[in-house]
C-alpha atoms as a PDB file:
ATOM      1  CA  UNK A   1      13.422  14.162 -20.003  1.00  0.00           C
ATOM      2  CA  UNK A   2      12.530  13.734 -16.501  1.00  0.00           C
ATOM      3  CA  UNK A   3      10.842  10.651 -14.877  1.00  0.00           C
ATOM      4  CA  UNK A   4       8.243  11.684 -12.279  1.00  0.00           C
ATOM      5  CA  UNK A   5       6.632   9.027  -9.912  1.00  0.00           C
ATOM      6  CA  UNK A   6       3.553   9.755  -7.436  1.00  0.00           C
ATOM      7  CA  UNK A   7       4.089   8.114  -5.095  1.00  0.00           C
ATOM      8  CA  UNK A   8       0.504   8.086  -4.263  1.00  0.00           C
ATOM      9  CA  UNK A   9      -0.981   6.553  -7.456  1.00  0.00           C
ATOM     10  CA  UNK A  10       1.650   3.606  -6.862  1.00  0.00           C
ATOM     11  CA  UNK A  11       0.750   0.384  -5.935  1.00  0.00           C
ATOM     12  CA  UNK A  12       4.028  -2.004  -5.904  1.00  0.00           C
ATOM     13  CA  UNK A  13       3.010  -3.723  -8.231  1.00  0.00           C
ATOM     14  CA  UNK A  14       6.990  -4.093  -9.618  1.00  0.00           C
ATOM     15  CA  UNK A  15       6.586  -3.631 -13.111  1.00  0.00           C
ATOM     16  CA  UNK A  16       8.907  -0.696 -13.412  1.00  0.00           C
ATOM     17  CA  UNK A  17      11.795  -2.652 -11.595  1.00  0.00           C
ATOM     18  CA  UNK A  18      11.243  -5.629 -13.968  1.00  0.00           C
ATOM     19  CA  UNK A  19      11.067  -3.306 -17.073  1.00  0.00           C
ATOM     20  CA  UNK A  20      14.496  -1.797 -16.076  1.00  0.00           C
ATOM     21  CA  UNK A  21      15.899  -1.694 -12.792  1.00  0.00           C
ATOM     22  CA  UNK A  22      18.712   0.320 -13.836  1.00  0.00           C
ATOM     23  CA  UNK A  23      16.285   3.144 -13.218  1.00  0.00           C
ATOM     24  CA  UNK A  24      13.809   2.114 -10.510  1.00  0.00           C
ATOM     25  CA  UNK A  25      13.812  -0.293  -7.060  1.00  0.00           C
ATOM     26  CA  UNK A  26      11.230  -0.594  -5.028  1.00  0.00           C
ATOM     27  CA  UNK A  27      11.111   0.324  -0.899  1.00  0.00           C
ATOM     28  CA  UNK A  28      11.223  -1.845   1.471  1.00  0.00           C
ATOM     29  CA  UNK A  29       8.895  -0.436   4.164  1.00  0.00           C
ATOM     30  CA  UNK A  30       5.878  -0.268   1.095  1.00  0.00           C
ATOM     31  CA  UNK A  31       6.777  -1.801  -1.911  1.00  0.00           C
ATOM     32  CA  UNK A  32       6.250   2.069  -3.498  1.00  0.00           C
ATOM     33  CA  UNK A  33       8.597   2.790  -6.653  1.00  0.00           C
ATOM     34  CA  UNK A  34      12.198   4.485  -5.968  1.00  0.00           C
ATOM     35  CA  UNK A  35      13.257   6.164  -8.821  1.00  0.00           C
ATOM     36  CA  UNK A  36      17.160   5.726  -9.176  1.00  0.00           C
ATOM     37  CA  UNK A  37      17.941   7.725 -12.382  1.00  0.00           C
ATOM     38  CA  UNK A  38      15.360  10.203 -12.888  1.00  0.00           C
ATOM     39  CA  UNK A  39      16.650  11.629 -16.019  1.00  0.00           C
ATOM     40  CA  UNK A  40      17.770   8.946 -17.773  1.00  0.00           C
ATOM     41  CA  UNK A  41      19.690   9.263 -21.435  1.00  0.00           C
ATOM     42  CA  UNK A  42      20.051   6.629 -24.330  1.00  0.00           C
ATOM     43  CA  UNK A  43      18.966   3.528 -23.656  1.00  0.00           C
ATOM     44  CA  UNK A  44      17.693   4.091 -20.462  1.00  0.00           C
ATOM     45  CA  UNK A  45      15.680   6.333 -22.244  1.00  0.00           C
ATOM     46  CA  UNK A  46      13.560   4.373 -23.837  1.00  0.00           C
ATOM     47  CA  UNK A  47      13.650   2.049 -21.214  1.00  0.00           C
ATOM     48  CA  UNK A  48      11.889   4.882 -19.165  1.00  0.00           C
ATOM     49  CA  UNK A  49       9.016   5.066 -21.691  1.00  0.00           C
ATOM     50  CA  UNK A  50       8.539   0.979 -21.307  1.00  0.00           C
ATOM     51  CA  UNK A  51       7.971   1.689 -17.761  1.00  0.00           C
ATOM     52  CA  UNK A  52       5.764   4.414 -18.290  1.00  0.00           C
ATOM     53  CA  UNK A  53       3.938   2.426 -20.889  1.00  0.00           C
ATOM     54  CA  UNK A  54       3.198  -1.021 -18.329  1.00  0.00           C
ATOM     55  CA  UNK A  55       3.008   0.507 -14.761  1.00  0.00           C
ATOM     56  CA  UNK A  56      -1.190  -0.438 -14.442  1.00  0.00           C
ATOM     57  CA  UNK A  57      -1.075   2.368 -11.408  1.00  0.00           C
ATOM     58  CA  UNK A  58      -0.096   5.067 -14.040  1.00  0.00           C
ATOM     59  CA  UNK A  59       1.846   6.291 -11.328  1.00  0.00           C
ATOM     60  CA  UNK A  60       4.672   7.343 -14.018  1.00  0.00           C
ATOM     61  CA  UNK A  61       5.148   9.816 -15.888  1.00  0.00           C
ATOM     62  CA  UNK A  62       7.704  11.646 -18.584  1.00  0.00           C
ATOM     63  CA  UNK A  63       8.098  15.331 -18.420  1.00  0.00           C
ATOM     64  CA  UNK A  64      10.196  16.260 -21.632  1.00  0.00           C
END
């Protein structure tokens, strides 16, 4: 699994860094998502697909 973010989709809205932010911060010159593990294993994992699942931008994504 690999987590892909576009960066142009995103909208900081922060819901990825609450979700798990093991995996993703956000910058500080736009509020845009950093991804910090982009392929993530156990429960990270899953925690990747929660992201996915409540970023309203859509600006995640899973490649398997």
């Amino acid at each position: 699994m690999k987590i892909i973010a576009d960066l142009d989709r995103c909208v900081g809205a922060g819901q990825c860094v609450l979700t798990e932010p093991a995996l993703f911060d956000q910058s500080p010159e736009d509020g845009t998502v950093v991804v910090l593990d982009d392929q993530p294993s156990g429960d990270l994992a899953g925690a990747a697909y929660d992201a996915v699942r409540v970023c309203p931008s859509q600006a995640l994504s899973i490649q398997e």
